[in-house]
C-alpha atoms as a PDB file:
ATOM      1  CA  UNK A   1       0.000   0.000   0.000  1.00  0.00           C
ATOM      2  CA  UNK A   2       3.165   2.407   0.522  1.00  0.00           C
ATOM      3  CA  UNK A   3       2.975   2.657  -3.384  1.00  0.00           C
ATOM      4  CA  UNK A   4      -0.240   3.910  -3.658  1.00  0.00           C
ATOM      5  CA  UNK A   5       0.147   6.658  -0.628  1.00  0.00           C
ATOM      6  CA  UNK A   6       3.367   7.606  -2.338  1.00  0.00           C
ATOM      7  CA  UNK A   7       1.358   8.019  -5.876  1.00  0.00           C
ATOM      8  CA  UNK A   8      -1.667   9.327  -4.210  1.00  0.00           C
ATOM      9  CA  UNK A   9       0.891  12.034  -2.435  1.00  0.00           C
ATOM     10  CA  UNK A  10       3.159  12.668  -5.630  1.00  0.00           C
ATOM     11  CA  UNK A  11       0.294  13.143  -7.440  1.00  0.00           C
ATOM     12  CA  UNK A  12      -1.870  15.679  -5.074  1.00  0.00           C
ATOM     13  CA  UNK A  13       1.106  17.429  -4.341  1.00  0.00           C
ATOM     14  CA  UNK A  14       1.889  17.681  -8.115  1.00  0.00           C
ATOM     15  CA  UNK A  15      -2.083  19.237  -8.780  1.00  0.00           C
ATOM     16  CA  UNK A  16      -1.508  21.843  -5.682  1.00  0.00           C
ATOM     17  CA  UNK A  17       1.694  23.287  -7.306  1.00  0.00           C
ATOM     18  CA  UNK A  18       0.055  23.721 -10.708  1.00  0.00           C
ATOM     19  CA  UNK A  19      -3.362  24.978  -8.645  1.00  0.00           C
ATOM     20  CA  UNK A  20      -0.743  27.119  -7.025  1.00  0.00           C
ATOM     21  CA  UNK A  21       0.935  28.170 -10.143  1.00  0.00           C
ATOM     22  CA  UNK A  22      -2.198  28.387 -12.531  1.00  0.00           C
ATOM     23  CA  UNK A  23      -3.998  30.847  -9.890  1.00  0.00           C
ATOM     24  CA  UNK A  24      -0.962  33.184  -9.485  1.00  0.00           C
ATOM     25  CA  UNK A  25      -1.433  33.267 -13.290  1.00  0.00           C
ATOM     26  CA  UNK A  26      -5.152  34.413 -13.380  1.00  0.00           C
ATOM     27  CA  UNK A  27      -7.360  35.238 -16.549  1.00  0.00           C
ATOM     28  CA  UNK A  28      -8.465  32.344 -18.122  1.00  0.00           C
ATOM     29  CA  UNK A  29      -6.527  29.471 -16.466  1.00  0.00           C
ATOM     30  CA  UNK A  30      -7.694  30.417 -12.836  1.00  0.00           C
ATOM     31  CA  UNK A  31      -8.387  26.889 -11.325  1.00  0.00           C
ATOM     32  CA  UNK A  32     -10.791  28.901  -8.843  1.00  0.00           C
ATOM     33  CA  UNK A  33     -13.160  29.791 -11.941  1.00  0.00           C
ATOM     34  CA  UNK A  34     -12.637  26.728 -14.040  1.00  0.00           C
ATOM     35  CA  UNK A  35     -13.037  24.463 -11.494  1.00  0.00           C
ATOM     36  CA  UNK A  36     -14.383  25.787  -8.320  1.00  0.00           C
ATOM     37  CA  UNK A  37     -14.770  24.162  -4.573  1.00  0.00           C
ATOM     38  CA  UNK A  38     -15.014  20.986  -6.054  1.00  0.00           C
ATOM     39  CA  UNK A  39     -11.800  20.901  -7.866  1.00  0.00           C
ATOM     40  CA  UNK A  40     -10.139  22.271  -4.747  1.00  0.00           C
ATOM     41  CA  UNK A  41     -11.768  19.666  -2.496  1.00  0.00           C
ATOM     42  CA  UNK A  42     -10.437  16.577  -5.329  1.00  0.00           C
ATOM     43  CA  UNK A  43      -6.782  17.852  -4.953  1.00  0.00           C
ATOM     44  CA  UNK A  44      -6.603  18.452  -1.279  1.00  0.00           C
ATOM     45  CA  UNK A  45      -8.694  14.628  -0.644  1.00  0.00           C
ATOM     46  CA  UNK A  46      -6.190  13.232  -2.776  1.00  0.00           C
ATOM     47  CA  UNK A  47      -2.691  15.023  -1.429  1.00  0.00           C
ATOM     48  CA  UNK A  48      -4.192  13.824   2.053  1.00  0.00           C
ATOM     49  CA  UNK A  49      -5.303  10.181   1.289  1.00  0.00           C
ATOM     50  CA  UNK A  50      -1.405  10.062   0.268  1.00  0.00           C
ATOM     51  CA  UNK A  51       0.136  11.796   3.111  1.00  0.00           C
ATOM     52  CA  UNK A  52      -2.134  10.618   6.106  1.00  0.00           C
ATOM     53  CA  UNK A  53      -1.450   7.054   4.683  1.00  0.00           C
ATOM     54  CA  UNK A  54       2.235   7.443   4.414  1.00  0.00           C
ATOM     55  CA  UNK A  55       1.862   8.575   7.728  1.00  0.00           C
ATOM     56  CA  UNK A  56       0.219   4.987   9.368  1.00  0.00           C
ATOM     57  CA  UNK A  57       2.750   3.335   7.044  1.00  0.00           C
ATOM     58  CA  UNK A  58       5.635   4.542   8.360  1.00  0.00           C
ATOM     59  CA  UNK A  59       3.977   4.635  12.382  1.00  0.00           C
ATOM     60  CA  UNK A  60       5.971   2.774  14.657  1.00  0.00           C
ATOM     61  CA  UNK A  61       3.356   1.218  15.432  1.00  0.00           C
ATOM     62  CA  UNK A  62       3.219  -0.725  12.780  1.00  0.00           C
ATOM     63  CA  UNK A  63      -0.667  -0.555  12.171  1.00  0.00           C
ATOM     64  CA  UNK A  64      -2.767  -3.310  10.132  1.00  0.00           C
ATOM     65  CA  UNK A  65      -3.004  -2.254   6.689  1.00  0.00           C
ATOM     66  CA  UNK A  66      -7.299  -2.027   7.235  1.00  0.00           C
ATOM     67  CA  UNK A  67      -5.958   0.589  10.006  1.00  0.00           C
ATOM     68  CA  UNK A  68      -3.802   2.642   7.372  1.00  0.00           C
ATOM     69  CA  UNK A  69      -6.530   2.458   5.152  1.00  0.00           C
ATOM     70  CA  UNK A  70      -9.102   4.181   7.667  1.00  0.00           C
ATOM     71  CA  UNK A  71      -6.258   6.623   8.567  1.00  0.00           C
ATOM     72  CA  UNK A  72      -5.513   7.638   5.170  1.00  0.00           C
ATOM     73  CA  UNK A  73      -9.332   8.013   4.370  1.00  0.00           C
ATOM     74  CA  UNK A  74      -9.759  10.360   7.771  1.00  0.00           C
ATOM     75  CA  UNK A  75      -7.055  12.361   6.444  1.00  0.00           C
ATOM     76  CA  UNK A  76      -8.577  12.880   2.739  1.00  0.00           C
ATOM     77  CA  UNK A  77     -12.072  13.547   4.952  1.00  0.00           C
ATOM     78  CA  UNK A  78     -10.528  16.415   6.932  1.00  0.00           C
ATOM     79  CA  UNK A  79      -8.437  17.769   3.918  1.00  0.00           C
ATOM     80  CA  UNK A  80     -11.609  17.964   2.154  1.00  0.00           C
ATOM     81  CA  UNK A  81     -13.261  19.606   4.595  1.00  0.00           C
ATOM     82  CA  UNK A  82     -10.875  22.354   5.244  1.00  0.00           C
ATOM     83  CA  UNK A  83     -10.318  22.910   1.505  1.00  0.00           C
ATOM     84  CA  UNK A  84     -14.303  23.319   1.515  1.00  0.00           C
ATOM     85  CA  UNK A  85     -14.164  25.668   4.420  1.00  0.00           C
ATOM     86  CA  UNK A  86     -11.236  27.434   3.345  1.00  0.00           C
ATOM     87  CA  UNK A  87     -12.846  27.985  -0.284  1.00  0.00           C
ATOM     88  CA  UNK A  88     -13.327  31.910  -1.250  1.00  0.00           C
ATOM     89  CA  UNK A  89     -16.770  32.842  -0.088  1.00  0.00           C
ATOM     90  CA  UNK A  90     -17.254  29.490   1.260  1.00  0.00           C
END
């Protein structure tokens, strides 16, 4: 499963620079105006599915994988939530 955090991370991380990036940019490329709360709330689930599950991975705990799989789903949850709450206007 350490694959598919690390993907799930790469990846998320990848769509926030360019989100990042693309906004500084404005006009037509604005990922605000293209794609709204909802596009904000996809990149921030996934960046946080990949770095709350890297996270249980790596515990020294050395949780169950079912248990990484619940903690990497709480942490896409909250990361959607805040991007939701954080939105402009929202």
């Amino acid at each position: 499963m350490i694959a598919v955090y690390a993907i799930a991370t790469l990846l998320g991380l990848v769509a926030l620079v360019a989100w990042i990036l693309t906004a500084s940019l404005g006009g037509r490329l604005d990922p605000e105006t293209r794609f709204g709360t909802g596009g904000r709330r996809v990149v921030a689930g996934v960046a946080g599915f990949g770095l709350a599950g890297m996270a249980a991975a790596y515990s020294p705990l050395d949780p169950p994988v079912l248990v990484e799989v619940v903690v990497a789903a709480g942490g896409a949850a909250v990361a959607v939530w805040y991007a939701g709450w954080s939105a402009p206007g929202g």
